[in-house]
PDB file of N, CA and C in Angstrom:
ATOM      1  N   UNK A   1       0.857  -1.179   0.000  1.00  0.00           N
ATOM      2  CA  UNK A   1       0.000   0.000   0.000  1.00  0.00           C
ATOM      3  C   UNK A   1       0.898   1.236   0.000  1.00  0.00           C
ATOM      4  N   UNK A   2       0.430   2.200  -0.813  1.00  0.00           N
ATOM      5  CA  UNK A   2       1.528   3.103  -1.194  1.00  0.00           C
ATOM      6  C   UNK A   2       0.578   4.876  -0.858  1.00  0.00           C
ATOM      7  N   UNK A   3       0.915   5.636   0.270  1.00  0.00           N
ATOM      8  CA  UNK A   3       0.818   7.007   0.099  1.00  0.00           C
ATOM      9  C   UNK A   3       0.397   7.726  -0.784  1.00  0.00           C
ATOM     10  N   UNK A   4      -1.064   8.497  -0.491  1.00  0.00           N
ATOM     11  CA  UNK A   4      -1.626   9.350  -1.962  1.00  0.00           C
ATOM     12  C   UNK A   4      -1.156  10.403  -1.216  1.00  0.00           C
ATOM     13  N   UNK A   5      -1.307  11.558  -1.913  1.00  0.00           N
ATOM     14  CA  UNK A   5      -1.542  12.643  -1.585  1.00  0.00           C
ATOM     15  C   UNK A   5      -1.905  13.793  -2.135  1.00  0.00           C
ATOM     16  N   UNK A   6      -2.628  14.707  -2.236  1.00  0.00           N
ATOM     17  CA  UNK A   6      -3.561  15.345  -2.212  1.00  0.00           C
ATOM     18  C   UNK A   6      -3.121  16.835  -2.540  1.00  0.00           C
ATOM     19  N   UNK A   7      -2.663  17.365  -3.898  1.00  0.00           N
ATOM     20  CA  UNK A   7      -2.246  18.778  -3.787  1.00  0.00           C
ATOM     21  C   UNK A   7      -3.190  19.485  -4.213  1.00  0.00           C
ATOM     22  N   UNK A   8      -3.654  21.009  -3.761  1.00  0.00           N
ATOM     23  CA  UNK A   8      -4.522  21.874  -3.745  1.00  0.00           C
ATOM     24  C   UNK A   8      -4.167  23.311  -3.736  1.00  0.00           C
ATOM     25  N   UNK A   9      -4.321  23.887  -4.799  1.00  0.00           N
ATOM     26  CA  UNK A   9      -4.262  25.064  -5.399  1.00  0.00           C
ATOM     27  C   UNK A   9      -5.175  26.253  -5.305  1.00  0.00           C
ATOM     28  N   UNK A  10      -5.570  27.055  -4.655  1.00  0.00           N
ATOM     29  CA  UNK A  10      -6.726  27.650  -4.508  1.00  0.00           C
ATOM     30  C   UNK A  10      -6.679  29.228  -4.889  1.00  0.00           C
ATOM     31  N   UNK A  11      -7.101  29.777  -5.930  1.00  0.00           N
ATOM     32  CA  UNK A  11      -7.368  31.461  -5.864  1.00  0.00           C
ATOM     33  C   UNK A  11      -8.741  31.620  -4.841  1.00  0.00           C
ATOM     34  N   UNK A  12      -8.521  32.420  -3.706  1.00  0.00           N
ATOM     35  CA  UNK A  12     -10.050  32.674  -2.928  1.00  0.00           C
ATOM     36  C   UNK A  12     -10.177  33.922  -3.325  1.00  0.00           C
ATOM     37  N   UNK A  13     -11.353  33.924  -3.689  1.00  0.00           N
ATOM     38  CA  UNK A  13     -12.190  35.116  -4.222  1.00  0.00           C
ATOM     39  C   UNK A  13     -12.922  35.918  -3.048  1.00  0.00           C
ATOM     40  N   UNK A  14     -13.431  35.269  -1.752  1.00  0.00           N
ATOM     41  CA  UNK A  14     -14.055  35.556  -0.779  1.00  0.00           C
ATOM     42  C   UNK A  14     -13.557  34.664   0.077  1.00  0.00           C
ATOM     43  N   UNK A  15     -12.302  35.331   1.217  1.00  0.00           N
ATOM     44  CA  UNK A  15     -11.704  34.932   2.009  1.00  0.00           C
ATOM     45  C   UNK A  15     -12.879  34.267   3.391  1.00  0.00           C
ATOM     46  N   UNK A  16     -13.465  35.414   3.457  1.00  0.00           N
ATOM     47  CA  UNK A  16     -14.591  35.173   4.499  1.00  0.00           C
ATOM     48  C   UNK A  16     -15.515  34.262   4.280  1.00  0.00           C
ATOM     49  N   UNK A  17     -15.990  34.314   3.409  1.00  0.00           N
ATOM     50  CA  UNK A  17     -16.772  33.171   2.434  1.00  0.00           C
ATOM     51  C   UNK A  17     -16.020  31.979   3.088  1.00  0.00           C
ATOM     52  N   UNK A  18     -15.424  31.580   2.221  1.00  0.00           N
ATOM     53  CA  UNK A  18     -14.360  29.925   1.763  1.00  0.00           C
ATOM     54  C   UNK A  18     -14.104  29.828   3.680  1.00  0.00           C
ATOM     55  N   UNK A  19     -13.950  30.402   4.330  1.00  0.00           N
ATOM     56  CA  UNK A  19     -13.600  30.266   5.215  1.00  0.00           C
ATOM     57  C   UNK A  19     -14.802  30.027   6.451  1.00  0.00           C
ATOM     58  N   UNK A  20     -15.931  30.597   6.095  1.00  0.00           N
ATOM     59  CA  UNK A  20     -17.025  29.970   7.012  1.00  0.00           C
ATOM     60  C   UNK A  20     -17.626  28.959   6.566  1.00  0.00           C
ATOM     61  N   UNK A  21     -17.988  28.668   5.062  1.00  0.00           N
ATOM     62  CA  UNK A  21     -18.826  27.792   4.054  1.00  0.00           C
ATOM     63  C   UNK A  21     -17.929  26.493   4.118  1.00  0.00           C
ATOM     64  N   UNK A  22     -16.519  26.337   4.142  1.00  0.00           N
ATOM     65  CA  UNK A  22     -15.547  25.603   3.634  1.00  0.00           C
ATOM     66  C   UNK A  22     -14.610  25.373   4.323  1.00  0.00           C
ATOM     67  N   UNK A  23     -13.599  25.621   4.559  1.00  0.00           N
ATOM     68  CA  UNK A  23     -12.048  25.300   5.245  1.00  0.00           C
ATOM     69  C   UNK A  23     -12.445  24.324   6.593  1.00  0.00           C
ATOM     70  N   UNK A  24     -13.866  24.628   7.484  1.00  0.00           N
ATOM     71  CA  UNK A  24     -13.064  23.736   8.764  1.00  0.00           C
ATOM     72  C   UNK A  24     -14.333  22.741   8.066  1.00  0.00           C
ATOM     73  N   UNK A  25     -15.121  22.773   7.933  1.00  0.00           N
ATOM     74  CA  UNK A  25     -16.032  21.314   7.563  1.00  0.00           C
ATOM     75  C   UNK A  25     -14.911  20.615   6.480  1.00  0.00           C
ATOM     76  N   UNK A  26     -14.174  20.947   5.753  1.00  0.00           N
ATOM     77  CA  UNK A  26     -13.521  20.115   4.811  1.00  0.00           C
ATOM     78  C   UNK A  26     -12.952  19.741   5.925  1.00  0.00           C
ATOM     79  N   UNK A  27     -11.818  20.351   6.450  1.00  0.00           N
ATOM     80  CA  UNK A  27     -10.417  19.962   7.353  1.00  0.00           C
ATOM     81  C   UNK A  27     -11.196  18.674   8.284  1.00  0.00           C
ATOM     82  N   UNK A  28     -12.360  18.579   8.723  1.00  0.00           N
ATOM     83  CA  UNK A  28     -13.257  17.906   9.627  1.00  0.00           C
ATOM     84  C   UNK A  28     -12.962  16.888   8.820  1.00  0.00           C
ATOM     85  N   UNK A  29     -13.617  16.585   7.602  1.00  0.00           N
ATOM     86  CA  UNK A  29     -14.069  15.410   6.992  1.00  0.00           C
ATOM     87  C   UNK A  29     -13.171  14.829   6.534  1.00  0.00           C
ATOM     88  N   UNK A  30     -11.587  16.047   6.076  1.00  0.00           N
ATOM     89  CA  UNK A  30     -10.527  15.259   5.527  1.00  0.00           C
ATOM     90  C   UNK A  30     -10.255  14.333   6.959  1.00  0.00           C
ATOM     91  N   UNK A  31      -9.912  14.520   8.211  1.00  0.00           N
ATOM     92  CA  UNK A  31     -10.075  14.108   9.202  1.00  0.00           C
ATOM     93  C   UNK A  31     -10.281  12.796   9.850  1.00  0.00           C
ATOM     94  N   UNK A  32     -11.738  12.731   9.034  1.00  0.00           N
ATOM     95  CA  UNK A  32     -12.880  11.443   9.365  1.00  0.00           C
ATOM     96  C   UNK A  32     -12.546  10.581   8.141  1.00  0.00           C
ATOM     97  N   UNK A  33     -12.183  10.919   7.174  1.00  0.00           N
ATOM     98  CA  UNK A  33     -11.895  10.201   6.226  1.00  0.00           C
ATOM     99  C   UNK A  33     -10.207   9.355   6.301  1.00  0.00           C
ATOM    100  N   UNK A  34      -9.868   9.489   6.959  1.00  0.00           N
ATOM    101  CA  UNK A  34      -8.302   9.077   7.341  1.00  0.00           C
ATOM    102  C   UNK A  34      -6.909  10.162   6.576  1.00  0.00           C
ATOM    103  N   UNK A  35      -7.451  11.222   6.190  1.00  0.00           N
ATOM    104  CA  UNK A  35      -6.353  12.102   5.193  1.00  0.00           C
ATOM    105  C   UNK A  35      -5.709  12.897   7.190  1.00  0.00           C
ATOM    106  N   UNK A  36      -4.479  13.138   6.627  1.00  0.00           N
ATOM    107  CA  UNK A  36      -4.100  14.534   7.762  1.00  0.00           C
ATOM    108  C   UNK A  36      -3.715  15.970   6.320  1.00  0.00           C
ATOM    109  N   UNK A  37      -3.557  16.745   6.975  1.00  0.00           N
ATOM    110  CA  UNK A  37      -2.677  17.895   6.289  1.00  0.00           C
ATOM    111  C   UNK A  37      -1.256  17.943   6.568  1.00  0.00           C
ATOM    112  N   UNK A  38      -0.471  18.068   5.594  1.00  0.00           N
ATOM    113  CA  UNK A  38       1.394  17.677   5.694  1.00  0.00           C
ATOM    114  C   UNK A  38       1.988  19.230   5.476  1.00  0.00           C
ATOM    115  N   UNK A  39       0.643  20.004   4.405  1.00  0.00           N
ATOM    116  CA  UNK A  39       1.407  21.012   4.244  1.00  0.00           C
ATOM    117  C   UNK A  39       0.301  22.384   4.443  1.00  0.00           C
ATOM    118  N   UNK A  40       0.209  23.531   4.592  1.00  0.00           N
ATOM    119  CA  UNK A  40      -0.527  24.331   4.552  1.00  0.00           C
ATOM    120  C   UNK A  40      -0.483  25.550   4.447  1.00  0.00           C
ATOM    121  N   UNK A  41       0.155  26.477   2.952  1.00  0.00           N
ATOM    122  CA  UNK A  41       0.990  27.498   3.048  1.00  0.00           C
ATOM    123  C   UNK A  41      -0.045  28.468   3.758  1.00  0.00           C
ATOM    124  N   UNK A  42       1.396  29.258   4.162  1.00  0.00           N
ATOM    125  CA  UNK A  42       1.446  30.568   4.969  1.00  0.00           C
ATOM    126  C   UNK A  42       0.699  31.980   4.211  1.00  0.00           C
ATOM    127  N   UNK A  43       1.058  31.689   2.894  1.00  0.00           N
ATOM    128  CA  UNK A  43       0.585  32.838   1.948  1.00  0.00           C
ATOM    129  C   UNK A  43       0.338  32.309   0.643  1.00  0.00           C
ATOM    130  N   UNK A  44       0.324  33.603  -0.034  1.00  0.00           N
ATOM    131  CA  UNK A  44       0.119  33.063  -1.297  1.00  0.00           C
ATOM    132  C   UNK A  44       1.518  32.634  -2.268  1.00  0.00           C
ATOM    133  N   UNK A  45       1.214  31.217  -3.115  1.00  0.00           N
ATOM    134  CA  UNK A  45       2.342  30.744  -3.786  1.00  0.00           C
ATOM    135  C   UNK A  45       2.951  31.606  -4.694  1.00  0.00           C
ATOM    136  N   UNK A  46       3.899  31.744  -4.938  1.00  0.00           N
ATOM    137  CA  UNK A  46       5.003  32.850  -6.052  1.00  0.00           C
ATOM    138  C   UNK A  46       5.071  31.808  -6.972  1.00  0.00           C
ATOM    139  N   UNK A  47       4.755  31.807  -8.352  1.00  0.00           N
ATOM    140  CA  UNK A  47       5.272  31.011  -9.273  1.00  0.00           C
ATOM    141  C   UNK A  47       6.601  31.278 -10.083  1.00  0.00           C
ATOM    142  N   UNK A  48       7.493  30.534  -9.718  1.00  0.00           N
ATOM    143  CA  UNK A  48       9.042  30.021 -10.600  1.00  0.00           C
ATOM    144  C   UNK A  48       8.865  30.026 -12.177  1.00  0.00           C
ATOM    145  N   UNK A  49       7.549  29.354 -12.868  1.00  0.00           N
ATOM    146  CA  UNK A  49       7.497  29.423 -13.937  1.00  0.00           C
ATOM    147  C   UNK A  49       6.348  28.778 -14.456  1.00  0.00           C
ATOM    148  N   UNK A  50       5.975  29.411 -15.340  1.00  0.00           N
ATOM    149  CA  UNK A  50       4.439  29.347 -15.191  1.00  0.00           C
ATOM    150  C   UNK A  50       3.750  29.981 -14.406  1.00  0.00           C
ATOM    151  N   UNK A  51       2.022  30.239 -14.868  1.00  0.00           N
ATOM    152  CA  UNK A  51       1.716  31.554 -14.159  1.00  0.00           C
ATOM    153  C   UNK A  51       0.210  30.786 -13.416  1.00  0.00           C
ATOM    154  N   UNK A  52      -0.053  29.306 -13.475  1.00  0.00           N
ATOM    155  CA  UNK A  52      -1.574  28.851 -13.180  1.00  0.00           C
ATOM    156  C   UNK A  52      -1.344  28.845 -11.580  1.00  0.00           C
ATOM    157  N   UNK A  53      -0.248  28.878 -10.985  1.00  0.00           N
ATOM    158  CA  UNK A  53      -0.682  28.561  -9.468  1.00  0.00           C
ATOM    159  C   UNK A  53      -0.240  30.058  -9.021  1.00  0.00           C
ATOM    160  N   UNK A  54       0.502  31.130  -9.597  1.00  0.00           N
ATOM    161  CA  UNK A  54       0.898  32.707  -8.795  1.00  0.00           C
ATOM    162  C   UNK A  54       0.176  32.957  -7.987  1.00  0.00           C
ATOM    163  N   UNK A  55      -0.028  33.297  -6.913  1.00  0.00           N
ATOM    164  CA  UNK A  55      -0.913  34.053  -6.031  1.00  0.00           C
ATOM    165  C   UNK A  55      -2.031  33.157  -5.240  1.00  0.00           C
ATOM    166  N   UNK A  56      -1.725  31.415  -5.399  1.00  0.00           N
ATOM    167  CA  UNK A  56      -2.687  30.885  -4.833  1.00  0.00           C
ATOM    168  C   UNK A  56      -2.350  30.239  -3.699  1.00  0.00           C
ATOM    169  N   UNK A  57      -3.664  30.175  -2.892  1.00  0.00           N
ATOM    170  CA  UNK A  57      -2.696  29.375  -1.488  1.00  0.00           C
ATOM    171  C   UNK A  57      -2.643  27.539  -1.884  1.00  0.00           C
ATOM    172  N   UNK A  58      -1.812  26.906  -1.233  1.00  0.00           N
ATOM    173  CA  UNK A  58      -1.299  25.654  -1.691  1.00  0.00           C
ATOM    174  C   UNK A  58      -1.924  24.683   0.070  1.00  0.00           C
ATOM    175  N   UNK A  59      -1.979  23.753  -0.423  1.00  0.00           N
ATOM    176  CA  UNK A  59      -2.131  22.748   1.007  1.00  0.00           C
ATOM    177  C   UNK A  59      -2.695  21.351   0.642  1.00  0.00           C
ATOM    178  N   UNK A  60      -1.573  20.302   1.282  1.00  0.00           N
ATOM    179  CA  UNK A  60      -0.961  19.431   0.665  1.00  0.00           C
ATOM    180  C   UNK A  60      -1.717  18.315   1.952  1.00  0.00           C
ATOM    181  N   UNK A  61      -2.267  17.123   1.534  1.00  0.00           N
ATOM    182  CA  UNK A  61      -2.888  16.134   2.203  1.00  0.00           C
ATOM    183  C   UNK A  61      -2.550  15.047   2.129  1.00  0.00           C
ATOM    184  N   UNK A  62      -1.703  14.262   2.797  1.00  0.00           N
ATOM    185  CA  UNK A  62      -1.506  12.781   3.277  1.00  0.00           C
ATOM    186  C   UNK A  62      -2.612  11.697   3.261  1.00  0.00           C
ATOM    187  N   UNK A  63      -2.974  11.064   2.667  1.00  0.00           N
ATOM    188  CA  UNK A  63      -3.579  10.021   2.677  1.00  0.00           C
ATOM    189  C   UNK A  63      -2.846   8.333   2.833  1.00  0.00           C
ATOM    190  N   UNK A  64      -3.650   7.250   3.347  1.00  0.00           N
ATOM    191  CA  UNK A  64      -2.990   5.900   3.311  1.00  0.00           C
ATOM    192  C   UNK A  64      -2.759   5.435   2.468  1.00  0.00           C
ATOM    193  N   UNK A  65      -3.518   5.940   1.323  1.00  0.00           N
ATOM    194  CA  UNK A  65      -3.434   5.198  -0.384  1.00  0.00           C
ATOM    195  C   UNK A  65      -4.419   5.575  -1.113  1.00  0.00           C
ATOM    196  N   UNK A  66      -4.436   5.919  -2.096  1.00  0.00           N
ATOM    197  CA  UNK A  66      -4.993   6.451  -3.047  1.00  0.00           C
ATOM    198  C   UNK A  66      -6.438   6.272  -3.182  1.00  0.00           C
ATOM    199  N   UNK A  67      -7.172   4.902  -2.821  1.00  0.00           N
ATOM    200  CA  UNK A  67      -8.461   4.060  -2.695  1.00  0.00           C
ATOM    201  C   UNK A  67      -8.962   5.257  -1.228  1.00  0.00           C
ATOM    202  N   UNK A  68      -8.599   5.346  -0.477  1.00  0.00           N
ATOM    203  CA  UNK A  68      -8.503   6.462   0.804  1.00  0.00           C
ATOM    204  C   UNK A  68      -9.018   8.049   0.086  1.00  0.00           C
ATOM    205  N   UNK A  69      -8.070   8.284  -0.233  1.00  0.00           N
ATOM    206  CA  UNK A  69      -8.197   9.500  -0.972  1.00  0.00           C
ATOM    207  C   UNK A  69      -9.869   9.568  -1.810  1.00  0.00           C
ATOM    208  N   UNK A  70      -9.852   8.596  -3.021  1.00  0.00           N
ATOM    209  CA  UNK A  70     -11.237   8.809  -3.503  1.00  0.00           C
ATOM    210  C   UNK A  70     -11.953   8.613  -3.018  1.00  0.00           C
ATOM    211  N   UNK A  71     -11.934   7.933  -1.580  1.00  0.00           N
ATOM    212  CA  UNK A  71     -13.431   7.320  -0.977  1.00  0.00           C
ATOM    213  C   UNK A  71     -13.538   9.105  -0.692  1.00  0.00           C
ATOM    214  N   UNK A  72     -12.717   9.992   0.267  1.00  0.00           N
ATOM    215  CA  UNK A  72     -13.380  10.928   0.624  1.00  0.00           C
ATOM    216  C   UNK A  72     -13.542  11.974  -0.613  1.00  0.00           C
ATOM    217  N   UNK A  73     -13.116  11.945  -1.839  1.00  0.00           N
ATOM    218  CA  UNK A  73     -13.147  13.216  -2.823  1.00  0.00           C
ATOM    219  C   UNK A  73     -14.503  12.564  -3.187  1.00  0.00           C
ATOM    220  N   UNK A  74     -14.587  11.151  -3.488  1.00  0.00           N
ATOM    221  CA  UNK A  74     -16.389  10.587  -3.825  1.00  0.00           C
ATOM    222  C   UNK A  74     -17.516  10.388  -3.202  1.00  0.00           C
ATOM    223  N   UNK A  75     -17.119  11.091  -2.002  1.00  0.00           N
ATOM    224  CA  UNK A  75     -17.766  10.503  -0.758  1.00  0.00           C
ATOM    225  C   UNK A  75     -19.131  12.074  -0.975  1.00  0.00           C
ATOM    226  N   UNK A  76     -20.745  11.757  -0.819  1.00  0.00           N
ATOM    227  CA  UNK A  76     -21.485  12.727  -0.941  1.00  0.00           C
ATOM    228  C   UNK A  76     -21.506  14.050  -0.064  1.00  0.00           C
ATOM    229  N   UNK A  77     -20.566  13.430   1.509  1.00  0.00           N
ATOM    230  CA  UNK A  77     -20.453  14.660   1.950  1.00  0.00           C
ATOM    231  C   UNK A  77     -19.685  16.175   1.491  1.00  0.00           C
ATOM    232  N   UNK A  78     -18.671  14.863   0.619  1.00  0.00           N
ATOM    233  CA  UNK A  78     -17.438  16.087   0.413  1.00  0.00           C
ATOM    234  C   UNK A  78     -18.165  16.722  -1.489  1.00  0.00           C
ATOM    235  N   UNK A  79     -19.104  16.205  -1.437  1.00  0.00           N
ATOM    236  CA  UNK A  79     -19.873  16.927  -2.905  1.00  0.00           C
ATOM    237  C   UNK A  79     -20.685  18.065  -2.369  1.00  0.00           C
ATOM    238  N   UNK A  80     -21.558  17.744  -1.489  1.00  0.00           N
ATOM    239  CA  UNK A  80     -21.628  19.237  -0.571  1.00  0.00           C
ATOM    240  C   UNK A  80     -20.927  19.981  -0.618  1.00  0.00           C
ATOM    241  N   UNK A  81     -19.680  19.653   0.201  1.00  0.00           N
ATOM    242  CA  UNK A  81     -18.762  21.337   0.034  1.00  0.00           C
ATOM    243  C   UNK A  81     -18.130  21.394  -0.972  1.00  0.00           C
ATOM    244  N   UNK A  82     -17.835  20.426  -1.817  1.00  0.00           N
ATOM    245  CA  UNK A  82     -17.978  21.193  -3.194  1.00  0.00           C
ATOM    246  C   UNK A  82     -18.920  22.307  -3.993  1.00  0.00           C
ATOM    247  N   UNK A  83     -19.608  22.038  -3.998  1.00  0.00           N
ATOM    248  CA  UNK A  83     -21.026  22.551  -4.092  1.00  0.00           C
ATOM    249  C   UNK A  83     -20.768  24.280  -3.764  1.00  0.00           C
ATOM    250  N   UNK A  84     -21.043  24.044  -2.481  1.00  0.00           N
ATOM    251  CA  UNK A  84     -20.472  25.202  -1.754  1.00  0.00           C
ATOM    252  C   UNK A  84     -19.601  26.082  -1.454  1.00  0.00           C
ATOM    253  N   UNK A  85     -18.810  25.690  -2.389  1.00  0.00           N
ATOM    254  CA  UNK A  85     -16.796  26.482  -2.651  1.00  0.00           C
ATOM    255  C   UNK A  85     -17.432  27.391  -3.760  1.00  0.00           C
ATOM    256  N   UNK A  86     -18.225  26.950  -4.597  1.00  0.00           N
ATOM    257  CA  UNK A  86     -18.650  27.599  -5.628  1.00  0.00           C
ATOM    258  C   UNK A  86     -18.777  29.308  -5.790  1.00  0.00           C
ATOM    259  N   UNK A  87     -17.604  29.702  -6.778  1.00  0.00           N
ATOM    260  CA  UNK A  87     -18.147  31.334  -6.488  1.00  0.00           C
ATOM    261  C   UNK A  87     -16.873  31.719  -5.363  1.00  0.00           C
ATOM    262  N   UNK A  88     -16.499  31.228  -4.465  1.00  0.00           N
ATOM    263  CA  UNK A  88     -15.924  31.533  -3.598  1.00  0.00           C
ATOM    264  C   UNK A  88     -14.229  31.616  -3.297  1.00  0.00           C
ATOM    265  N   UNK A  89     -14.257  30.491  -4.382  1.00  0.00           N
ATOM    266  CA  UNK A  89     -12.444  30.120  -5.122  1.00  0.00           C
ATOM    267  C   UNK A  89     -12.409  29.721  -6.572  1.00  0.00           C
ATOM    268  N   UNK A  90     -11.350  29.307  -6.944  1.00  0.00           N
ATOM    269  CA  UNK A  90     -10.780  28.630  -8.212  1.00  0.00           C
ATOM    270  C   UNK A  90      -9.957  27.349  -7.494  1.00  0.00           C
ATOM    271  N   UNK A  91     -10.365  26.301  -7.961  1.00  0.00           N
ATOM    272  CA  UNK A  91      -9.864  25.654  -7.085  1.00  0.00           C
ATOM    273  C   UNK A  91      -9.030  24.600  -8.044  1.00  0.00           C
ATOM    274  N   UNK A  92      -7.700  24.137  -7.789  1.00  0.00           N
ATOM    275  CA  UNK A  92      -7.022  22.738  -8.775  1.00  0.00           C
ATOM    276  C   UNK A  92      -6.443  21.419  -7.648  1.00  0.00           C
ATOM    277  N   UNK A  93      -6.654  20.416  -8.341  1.00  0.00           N
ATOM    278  CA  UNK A  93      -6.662  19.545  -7.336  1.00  0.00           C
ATOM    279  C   UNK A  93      -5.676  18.498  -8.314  1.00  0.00           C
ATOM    280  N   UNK A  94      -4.838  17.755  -7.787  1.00  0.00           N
ATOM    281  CA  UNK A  94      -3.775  17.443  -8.052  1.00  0.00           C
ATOM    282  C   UNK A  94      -3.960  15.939  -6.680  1.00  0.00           C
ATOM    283  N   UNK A  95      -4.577  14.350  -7.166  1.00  0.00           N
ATOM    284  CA  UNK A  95      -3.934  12.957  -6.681  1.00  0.00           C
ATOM    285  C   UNK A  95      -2.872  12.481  -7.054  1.00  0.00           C
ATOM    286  N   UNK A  96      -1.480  12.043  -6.094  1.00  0.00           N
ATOM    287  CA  UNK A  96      -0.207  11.597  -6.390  1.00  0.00           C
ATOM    288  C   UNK A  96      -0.045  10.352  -5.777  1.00  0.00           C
ATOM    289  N   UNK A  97       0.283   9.326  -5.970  1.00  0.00           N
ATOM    290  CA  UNK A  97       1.062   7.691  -5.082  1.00  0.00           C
ATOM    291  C   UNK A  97       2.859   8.541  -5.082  1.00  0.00           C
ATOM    292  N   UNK A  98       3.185   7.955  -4.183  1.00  0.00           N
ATOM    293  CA  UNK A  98       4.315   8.035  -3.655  1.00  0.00           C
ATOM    294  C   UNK A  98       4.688   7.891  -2.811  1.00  0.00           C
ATOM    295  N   UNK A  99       6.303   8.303  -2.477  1.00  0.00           N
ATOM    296  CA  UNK A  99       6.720   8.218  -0.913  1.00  0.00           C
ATOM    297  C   UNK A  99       7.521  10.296  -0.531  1.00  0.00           C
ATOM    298  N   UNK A 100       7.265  10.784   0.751  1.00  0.00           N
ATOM    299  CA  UNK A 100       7.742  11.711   0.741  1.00  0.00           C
ATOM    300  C   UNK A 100       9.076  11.189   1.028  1.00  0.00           C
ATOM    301  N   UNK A 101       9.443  12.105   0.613  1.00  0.00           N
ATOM    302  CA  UNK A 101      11.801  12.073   0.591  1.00  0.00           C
ATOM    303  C   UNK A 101      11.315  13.095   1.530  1.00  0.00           C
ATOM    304  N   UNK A 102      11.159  13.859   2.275  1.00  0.00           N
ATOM    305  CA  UNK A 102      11.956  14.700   3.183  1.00  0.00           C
ATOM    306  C   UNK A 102      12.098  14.329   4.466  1.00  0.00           C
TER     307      UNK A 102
END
């Protein structure tokens, strides 16, 4: 069994928004679903090259394995707050298998 993990790209359009509608019911369910958070930037990302992630915040999710991961991205609760991000961000989502090196 091999480590998913979970990268997330976000322009927020309505900080206040995304942040009452969204951020702790996700963080909850990533939670209940067996994911933790590994990474969770501080600000917004500077892009090196290429311009799709400049200015977005980044936050990076640990899962047990990939089967893990889709149960909660397929799971109907987490289609709710999908649902509900709407309008509020731009959002890119990025599933990986691997192992972290650091």
């Amino acid at each position: 069994m091999m480590p998913a993990y979970m990268i997330i790209t976000a322009h927020i359009h309505d900080r206040e928004g995304f942040v009452a509608v969204y951020a702790k019911a996700a963080a909850e369910l990533v939670a209940r679903h067996g994911g933790e958070y590994v990474l969770r930037g501080k600000g917004p990302a500077v892009a090196l090259e290429g311009d799709a992630h400049d200015g977005a915040v980044t936050l990076v999710s640990r899962w047990p394995d990939m089967a893990s991961l889709r149960r909660f991205w397929d799971s109907p609760d987490y289609a709710v707050l999908k649902q509900a991000r709407q309008g509020l961000a731009t959002v890119r989502v990025l599933a990986v298998e691997g192992d972290w090196v650091g």
